[in-house]
PDB file of N, CA and C in Angstrom:
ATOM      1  N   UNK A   1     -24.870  35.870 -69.827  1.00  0.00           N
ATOM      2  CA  UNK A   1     -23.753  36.689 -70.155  1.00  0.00           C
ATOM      3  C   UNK A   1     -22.464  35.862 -70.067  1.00  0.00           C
ATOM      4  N   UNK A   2     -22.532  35.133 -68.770  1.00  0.00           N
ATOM      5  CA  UNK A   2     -21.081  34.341 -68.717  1.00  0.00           C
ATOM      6  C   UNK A   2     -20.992  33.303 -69.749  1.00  0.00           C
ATOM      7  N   UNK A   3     -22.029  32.872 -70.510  1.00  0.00           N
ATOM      8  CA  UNK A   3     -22.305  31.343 -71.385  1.00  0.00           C
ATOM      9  C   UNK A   3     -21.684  32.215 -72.763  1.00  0.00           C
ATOM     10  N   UNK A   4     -22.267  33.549 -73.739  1.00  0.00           N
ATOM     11  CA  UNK A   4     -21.921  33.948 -74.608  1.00  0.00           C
ATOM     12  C   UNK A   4     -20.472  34.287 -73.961  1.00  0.00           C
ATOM     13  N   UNK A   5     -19.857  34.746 -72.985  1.00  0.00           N
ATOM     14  CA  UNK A   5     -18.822  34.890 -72.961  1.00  0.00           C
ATOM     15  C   UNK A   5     -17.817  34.078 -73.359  1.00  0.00           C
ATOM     16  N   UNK A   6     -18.072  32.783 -72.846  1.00  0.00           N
ATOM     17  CA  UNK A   6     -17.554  31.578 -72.575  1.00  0.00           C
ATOM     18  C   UNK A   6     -17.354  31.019 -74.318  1.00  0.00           C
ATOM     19  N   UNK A   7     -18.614  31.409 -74.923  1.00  0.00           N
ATOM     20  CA  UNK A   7     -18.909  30.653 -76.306  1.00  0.00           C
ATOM     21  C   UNK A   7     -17.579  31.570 -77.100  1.00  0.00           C
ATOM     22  N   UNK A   8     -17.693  32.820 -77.408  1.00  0.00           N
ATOM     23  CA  UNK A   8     -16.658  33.376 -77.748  1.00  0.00           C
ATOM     24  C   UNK A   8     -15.669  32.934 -77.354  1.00  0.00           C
ATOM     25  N   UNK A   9     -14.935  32.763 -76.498  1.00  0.00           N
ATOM     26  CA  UNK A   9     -13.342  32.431 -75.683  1.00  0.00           C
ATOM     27  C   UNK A   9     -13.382  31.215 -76.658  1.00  0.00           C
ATOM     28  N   UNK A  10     -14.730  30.369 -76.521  1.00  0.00           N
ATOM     29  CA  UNK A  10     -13.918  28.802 -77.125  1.00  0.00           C
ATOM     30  C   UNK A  10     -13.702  29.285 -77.984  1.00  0.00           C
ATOM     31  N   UNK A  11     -14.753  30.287 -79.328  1.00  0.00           N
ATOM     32  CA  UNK A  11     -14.989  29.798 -80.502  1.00  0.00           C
ATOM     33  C   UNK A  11     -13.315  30.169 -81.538  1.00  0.00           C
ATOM     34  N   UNK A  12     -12.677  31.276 -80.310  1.00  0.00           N
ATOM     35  CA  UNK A  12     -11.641  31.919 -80.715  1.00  0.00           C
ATOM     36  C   UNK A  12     -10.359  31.189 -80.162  1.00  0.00           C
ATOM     37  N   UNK A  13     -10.583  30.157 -79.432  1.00  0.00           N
ATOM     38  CA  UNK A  13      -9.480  29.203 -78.611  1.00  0.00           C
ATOM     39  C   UNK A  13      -9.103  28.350 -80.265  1.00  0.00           C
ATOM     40  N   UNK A  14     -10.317  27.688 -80.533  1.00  0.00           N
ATOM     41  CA  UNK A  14     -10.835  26.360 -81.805  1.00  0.00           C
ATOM     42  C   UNK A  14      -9.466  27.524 -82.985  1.00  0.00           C
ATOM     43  N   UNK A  15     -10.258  28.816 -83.500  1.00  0.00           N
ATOM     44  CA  UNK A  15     -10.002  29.035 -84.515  1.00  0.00           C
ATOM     45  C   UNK A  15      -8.202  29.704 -84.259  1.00  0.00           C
ATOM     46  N   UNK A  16      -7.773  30.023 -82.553  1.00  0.00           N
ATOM     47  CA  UNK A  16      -6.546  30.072 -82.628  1.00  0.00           C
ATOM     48  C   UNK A  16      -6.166  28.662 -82.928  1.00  0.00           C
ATOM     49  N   UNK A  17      -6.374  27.619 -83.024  1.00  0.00           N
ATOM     50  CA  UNK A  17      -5.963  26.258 -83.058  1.00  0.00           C
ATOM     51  C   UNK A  17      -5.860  25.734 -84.279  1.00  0.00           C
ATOM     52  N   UNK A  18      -6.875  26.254 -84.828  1.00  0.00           N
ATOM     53  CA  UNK A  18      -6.958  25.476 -86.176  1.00  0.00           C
ATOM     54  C   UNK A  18      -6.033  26.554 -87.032  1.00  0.00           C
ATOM     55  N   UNK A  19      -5.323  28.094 -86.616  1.00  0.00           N
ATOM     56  CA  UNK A  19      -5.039  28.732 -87.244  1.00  0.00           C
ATOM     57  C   UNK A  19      -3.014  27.999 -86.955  1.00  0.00           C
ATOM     58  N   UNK A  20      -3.195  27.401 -86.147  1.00  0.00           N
ATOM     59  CA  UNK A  20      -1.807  26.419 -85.958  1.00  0.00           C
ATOM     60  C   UNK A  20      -1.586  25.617 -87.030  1.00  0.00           C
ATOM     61  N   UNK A  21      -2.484  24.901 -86.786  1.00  0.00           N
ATOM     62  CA  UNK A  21      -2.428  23.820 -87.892  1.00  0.00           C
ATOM     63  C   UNK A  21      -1.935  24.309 -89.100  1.00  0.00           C
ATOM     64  N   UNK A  22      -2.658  25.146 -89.587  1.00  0.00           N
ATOM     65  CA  UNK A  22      -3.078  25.121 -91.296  1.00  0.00           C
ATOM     66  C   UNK A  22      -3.023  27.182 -90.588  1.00  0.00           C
ATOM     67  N   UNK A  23      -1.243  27.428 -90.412  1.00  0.00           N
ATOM     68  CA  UNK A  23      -0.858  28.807 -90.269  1.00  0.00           C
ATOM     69  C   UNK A  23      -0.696  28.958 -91.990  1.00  0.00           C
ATOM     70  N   UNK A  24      -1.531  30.471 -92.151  1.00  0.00           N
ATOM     71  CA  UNK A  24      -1.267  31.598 -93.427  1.00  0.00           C
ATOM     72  C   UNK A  24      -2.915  31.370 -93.739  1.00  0.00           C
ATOM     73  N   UNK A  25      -3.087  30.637 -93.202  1.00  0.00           N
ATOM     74  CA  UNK A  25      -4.640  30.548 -93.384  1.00  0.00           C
ATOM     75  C   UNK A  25      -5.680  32.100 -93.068  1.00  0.00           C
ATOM     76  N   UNK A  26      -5.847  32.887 -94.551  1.00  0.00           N
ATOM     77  CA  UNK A  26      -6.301  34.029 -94.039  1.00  0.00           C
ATOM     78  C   UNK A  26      -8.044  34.226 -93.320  1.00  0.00           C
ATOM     79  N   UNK A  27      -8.567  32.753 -93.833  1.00  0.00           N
ATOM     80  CA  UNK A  27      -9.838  33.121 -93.740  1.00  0.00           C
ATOM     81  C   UNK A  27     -10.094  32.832 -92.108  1.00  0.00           C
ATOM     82  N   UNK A  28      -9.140  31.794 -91.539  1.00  0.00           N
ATOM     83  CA  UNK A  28      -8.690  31.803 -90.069  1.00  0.00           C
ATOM     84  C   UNK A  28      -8.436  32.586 -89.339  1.00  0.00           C
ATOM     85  N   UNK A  29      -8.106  33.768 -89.694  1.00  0.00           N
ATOM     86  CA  UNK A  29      -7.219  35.144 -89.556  1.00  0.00           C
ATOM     87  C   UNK A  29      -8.397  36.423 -89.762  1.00  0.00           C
ATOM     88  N   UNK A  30      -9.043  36.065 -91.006  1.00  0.00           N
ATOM     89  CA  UNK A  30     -10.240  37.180 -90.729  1.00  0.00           C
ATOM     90  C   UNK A  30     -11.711  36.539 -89.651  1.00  0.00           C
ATOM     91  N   UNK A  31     -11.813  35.609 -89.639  1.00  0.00           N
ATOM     92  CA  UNK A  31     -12.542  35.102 -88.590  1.00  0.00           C
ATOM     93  C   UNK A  31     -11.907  35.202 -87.182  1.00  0.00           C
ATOM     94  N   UNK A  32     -10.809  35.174 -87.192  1.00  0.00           N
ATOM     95  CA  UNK A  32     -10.539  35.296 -85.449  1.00  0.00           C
ATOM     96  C   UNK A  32     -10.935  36.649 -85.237  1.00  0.00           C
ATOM     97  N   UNK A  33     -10.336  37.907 -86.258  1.00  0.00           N
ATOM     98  CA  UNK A  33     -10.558  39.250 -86.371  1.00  0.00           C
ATOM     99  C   UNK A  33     -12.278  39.484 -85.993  1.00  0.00           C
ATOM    100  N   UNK A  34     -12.840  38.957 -86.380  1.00  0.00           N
ATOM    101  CA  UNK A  34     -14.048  39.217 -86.039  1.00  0.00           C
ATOM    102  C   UNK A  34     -14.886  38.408 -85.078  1.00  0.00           C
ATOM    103  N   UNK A  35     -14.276  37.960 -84.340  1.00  0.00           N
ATOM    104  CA  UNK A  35     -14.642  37.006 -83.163  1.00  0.00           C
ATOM    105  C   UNK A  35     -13.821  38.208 -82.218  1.00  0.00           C
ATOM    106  N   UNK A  36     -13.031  38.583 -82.431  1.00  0.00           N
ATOM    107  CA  UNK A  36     -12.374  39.338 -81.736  1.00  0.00           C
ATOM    108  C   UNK A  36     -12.759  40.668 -81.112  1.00  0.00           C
ATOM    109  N   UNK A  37     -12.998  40.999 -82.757  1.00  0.00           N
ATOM    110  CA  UNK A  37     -14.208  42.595 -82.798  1.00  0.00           C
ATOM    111  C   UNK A  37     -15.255  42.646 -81.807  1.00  0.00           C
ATOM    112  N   UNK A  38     -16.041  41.312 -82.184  1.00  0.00           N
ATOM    113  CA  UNK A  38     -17.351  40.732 -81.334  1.00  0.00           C
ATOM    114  C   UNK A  38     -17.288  40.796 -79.953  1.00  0.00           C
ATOM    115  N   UNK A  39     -16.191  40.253 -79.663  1.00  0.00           N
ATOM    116  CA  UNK A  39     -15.986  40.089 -78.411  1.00  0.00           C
ATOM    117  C   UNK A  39     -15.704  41.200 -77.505  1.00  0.00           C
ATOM    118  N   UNK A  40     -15.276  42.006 -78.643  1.00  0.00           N
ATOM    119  CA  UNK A  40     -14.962  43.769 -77.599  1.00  0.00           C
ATOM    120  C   UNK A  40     -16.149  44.783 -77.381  1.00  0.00           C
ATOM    121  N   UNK A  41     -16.690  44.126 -78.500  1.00  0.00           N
ATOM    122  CA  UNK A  41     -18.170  44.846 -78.803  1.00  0.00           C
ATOM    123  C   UNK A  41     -19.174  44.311 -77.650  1.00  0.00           C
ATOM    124  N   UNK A  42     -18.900  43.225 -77.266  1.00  0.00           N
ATOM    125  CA  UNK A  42     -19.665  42.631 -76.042  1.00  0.00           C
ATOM    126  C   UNK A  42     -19.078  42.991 -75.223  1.00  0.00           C
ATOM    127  N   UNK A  43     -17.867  42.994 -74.554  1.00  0.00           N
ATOM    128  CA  UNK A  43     -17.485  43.655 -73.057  1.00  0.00           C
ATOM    129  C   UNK A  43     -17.689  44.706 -73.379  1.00  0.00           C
ATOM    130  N   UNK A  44     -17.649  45.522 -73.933  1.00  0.00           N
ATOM    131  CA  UNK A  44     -18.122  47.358 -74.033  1.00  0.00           C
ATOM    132  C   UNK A  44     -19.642  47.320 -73.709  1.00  0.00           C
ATOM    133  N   UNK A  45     -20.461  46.469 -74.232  1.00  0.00           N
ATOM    134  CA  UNK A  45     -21.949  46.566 -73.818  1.00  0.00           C
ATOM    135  C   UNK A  45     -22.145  46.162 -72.647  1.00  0.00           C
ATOM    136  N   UNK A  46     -21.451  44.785 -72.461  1.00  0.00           N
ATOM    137  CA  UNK A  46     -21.490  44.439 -70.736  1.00  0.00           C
ATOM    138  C   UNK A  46     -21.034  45.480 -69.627  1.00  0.00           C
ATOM    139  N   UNK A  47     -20.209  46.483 -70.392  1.00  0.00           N
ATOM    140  CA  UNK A  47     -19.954  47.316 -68.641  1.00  0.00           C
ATOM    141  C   UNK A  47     -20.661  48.761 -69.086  1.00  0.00           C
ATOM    142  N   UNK A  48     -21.129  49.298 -70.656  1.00  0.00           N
ATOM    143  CA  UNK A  48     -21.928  49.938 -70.510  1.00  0.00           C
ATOM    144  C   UNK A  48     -23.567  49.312 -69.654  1.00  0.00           C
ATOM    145  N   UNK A  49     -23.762  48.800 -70.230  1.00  0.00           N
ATOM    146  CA  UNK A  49     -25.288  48.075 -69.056  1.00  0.00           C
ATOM    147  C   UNK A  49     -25.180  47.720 -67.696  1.00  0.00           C
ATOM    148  N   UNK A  50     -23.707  47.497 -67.039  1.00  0.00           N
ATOM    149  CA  UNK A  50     -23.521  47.369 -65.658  1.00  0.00           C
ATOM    150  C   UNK A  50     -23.224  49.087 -65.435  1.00  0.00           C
ATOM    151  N   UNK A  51     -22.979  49.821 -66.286  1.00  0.00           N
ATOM    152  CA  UNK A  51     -22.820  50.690 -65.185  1.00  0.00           C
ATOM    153  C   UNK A  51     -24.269  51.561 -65.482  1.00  0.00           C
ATOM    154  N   UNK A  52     -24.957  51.787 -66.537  1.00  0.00           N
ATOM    155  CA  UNK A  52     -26.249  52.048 -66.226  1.00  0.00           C
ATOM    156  C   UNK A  52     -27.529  51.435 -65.200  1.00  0.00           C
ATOM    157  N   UNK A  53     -26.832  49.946 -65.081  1.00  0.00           N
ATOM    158  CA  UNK A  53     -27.666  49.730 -64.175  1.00  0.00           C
ATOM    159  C   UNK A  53     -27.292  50.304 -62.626  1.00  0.00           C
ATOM    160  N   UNK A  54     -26.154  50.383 -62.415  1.00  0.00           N
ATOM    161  CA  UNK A  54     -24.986  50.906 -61.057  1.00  0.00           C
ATOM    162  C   UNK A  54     -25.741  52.311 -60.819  1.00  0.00           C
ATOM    163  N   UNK A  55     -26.009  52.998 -62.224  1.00  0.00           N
ATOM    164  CA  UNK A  55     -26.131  54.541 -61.700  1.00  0.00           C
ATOM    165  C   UNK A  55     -27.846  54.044 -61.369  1.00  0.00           C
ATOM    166  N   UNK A  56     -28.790  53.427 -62.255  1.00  0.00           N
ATOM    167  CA  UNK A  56     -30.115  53.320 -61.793  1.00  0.00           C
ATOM    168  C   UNK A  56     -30.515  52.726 -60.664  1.00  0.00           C
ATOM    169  N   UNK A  57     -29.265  51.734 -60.091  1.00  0.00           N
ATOM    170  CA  UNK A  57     -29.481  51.258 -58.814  1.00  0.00           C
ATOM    171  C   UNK A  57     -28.899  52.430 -57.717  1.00  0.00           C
ATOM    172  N   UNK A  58     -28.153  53.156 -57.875  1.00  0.00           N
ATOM    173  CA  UNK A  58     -27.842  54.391 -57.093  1.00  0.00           C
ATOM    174  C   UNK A  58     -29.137  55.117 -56.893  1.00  0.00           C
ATOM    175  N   UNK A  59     -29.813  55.663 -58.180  1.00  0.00           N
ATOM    176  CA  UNK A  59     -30.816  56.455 -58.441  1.00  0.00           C
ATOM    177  C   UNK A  59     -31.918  55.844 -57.421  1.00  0.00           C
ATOM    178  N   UNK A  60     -32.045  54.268 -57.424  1.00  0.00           N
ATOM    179  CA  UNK A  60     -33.658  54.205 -56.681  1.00  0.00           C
ATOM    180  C   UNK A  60     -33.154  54.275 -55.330  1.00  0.00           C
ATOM    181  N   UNK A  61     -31.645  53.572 -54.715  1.00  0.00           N
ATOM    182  CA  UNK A  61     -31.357  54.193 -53.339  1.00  0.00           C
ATOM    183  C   UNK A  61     -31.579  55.792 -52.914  1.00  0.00           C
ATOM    184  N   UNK A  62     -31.046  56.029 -53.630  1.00  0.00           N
ATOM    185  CA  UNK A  62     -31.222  58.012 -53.077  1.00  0.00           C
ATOM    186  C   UNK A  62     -33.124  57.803 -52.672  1.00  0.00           C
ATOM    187  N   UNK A  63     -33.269  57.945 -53.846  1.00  0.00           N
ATOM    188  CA  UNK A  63     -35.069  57.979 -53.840  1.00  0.00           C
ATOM    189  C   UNK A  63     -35.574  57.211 -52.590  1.00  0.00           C
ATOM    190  N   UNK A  64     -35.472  55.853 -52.858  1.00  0.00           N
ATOM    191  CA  UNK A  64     -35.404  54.833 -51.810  1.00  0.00           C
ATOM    192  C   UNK A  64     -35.625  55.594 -49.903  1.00  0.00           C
ATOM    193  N   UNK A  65     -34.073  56.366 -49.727  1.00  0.00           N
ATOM    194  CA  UNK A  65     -33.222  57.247 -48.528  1.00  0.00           C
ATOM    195  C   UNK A  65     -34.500  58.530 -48.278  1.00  0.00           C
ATOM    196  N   UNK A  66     -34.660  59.258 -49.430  1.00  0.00           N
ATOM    197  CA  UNK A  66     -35.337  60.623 -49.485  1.00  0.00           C
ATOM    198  C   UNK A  66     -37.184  59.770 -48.799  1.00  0.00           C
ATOM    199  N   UNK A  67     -37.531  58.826 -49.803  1.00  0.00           N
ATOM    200  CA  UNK A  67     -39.066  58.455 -48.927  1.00  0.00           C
ATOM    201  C   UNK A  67     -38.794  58.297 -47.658  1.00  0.00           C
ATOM    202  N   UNK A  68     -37.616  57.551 -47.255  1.00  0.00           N
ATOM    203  CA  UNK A  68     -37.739  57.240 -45.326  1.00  0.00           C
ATOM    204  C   UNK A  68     -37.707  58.164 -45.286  1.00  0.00           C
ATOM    205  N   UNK A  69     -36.637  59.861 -45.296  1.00  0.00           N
ATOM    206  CA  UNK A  69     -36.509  60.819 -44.447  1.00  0.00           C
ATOM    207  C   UNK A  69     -37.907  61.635 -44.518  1.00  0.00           C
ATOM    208  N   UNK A  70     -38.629  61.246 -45.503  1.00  0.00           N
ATOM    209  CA  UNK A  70     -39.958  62.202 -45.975  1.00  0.00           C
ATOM    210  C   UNK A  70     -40.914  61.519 -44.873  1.00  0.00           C
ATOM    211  N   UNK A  71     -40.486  60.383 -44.515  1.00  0.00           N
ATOM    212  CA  UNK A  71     -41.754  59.572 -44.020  1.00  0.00           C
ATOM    213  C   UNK A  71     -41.209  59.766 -42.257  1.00  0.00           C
ATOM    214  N   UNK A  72     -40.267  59.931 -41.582  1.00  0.00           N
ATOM    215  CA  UNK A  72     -39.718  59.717 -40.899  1.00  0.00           C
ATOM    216  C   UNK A  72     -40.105  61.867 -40.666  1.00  0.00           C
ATOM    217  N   UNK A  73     -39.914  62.513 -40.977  1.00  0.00           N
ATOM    218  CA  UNK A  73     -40.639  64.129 -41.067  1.00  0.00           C
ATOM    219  C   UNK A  73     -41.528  64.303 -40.797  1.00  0.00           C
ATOM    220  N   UNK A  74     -42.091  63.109 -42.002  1.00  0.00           N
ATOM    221  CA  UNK A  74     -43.919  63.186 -41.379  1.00  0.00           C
ATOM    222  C   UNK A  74     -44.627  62.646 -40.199  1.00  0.00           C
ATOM    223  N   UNK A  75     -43.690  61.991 -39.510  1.00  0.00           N
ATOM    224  CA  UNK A  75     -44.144  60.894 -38.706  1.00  0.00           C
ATOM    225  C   UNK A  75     -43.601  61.743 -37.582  1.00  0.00           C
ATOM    226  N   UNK A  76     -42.379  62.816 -37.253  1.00  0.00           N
ATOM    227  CA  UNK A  76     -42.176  63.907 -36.339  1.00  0.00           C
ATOM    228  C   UNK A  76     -43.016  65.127 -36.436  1.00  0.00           C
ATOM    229  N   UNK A  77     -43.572  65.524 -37.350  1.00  0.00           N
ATOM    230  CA  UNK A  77     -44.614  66.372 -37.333  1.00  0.00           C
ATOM    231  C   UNK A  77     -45.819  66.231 -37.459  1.00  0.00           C
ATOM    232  N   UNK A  78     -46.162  64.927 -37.395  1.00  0.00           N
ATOM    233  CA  UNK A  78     -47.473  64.819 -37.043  1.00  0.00           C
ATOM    234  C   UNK A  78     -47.500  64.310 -35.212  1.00  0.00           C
ATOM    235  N   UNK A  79     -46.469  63.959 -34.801  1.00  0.00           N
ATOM    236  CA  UNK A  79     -46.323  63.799 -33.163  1.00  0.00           C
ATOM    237  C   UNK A  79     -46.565  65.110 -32.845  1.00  0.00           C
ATOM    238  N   UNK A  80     -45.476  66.085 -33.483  1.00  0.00           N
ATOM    239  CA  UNK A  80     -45.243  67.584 -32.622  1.00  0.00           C
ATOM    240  C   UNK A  80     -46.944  68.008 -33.241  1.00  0.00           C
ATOM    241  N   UNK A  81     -47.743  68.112 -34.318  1.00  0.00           N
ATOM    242  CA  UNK A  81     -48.822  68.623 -34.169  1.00  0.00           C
ATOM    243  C   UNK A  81     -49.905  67.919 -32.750  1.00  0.00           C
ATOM    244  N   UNK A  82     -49.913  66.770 -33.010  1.00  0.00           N
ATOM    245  CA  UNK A  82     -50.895  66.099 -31.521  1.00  0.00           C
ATOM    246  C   UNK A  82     -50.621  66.706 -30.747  1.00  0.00           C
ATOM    247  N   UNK A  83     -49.127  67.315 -30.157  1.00  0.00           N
ATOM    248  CA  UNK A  83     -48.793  67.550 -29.000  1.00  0.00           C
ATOM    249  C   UNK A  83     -49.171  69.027 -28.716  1.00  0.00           C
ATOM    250  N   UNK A  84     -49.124  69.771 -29.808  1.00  0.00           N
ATOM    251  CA  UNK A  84     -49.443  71.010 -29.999  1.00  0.00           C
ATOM    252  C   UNK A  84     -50.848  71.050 -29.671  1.00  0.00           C
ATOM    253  N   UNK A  85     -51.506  70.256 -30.456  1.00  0.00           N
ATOM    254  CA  UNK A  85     -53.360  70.083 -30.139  1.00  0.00           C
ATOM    255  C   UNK A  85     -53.699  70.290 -28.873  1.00  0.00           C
ATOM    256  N   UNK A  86     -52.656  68.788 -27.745  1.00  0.00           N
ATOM    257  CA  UNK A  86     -53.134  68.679 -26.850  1.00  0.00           C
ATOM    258  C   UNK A  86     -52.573  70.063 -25.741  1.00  0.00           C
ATOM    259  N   UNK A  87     -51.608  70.312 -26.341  1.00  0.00           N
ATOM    260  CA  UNK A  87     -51.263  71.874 -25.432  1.00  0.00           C
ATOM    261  C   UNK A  87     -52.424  72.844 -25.325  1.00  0.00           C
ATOM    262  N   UNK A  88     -52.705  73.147 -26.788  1.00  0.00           N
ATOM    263  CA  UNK A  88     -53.693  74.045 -27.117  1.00  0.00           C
ATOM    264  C   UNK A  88     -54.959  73.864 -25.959  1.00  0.00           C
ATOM    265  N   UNK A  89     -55.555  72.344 -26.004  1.00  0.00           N
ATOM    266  CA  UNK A  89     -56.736  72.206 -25.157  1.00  0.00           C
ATOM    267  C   UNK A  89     -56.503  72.140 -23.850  1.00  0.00           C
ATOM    268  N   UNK A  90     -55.255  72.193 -23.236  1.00  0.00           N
ATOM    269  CA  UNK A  90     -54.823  72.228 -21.981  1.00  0.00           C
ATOM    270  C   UNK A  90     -54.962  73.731 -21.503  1.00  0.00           C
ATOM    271  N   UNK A  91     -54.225  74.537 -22.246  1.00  0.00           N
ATOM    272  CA  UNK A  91     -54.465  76.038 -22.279  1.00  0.00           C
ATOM    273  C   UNK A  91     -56.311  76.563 -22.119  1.00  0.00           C
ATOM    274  N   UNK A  92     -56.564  76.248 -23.413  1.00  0.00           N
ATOM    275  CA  UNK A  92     -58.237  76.660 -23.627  1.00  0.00           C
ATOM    276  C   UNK A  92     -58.703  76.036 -21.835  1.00  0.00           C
ATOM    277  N   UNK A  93     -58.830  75.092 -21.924  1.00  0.00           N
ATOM    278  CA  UNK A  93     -59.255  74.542 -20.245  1.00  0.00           C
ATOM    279  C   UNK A  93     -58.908  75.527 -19.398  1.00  0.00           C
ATOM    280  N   UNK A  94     -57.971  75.832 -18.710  1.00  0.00           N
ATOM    281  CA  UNK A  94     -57.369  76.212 -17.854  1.00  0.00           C
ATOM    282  C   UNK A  94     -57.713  77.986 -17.735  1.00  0.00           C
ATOM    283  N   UNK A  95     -57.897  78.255 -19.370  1.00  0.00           N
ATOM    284  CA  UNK A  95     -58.789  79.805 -19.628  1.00  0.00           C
ATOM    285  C   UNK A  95     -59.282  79.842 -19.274  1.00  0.00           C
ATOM    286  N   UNK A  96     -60.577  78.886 -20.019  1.00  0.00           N
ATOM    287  CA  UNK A  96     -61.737  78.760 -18.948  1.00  0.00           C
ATOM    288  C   UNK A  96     -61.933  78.530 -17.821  1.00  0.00           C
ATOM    289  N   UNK A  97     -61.199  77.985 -17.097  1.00  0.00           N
ATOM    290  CA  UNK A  97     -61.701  77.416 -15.638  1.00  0.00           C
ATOM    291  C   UNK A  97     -61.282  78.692 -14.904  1.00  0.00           C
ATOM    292  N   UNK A  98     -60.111  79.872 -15.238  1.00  0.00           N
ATOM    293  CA  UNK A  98     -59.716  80.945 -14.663  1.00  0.00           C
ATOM    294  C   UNK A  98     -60.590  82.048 -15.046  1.00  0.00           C
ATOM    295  N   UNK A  99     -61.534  82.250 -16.310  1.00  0.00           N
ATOM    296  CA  UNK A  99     -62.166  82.891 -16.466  1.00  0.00           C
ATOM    297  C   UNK A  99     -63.732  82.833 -15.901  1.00  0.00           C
ATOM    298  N   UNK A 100     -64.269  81.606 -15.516  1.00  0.00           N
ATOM    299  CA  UNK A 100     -65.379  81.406 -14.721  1.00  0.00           C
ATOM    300  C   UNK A 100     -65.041  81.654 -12.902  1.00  0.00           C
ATOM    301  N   UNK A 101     -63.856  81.152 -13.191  1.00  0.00           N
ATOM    302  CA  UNK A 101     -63.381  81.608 -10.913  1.00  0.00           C
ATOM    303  C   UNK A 101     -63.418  82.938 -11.241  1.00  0.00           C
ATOM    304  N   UNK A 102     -62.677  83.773 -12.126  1.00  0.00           N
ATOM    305  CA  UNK A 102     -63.135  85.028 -11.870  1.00  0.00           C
ATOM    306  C   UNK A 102     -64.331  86.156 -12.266  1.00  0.00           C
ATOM    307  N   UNK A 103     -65.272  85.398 -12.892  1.00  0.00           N
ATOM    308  CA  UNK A 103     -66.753  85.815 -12.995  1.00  0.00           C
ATOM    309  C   UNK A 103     -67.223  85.227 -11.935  1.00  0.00           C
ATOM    310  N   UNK A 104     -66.781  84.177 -10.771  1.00  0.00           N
ATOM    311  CA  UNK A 104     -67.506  84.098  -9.665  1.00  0.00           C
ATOM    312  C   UNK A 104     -67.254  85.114  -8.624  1.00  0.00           C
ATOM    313  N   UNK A 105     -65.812  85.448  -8.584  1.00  0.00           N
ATOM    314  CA  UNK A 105     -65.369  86.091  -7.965  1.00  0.00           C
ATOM    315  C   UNK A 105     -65.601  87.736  -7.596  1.00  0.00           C
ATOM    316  N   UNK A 106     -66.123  87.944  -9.074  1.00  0.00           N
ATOM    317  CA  UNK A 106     -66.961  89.192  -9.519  1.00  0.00           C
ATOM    318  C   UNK A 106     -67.979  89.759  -9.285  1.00  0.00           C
ATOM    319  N   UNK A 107     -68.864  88.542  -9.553  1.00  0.00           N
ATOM    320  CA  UNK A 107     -70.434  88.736  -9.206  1.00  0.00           C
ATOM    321  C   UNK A 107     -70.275  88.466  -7.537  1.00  0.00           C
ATOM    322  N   UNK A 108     -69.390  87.783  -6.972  1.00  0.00           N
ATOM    323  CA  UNK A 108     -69.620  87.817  -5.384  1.00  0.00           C
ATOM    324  C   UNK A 108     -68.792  88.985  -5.007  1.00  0.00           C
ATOM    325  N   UNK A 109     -67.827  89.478  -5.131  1.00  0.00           N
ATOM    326  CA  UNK A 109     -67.548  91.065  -4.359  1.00  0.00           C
ATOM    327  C   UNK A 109     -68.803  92.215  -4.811  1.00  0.00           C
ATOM    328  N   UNK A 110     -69.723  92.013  -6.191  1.00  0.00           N
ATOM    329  CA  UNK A 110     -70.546  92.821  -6.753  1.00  0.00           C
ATOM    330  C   UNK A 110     -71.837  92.599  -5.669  1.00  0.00           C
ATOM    331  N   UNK A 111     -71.711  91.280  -5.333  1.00  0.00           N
ATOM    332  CA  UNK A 111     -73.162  91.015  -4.195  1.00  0.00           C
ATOM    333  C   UNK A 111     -72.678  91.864  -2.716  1.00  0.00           C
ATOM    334  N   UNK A 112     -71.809  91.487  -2.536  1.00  0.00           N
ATOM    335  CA  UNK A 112     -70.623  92.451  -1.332  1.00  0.00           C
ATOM    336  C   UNK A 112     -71.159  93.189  -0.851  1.00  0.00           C
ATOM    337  N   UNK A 113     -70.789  94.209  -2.495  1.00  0.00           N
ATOM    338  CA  UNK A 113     -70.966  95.775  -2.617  1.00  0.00           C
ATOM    339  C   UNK A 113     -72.455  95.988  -2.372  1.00  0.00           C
ATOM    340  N   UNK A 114     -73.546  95.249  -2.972  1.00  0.00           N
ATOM    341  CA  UNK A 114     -74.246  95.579  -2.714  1.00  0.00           C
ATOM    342  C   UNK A 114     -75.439  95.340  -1.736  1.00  0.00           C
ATOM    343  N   UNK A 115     -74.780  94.297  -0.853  1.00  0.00           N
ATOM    344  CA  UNK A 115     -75.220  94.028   0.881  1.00  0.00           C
ATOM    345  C   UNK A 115     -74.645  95.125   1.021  1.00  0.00           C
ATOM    346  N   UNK A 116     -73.945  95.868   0.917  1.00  0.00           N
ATOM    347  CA  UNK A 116     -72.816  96.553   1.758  1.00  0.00           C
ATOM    348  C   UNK A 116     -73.961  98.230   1.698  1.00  0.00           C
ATOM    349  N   UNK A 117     -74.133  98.554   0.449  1.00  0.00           N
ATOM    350  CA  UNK A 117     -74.687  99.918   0.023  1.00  0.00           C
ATOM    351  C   UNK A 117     -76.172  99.553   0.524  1.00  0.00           C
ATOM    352  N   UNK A 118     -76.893  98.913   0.593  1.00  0.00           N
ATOM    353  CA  UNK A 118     -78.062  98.676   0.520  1.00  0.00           C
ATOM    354  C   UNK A 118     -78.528  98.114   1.851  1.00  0.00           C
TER     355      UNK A 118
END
């Protein structure tokens, strides 16, 4: 981009130069005109394509931002599920172990009762 830039600037430096020399010279005059044209026609494409690339390089940051926070979500809710798991089996345990003390507890006041009647 900077080399065609560069090539234009001379090619229009030469033909302002030679349009010194040998001034009224029209064909000097319609050639600079269109070195000129050219040249606007190229910075208009150069900052249309920088700024499409500006917005597509914006575009894959966002995207880019949104996968960490997606991944960084998933990576907090799959902690809080383990933790949930391991709650869950802490609970279930602790059911059980309170629900067998008190089926022991049961069947021995039931033996009690019935040393007691008998």
């Amino acid at each position: 981009m900077e080399q065609v830039n560069q090539m234009l600037l001379t090619s229009l430096q030469r033909l302002e130069d030679s349009g010194l020399e040998d001034s009224g010279n029209r064909q000097s005059e319609a050639s600079s005109k269109v070195i000129l044209f050219g040249y606007k026609a190229f910075e208009e494409n150069v900052e249309q394509t920088a700024s499409r690339n500006e917005t597509q390089l914006r575009k894959m940051h966002d995207e880019q931002r949104q996968r960490y926070v997606n991944e960084r979500l998933l990576r907090l809710q799959s902690k809080q599920n383990s933790g949930l798991d391991s709650l869950a089996y802490d609970v279930t345990r602790h059911l059980d172990e309170a629900l067998v003390s008190l089926d022991r507890q049961a069947s021995e006041q039931i033996r009690r009762m019935s040393n007691r009647l008998g």
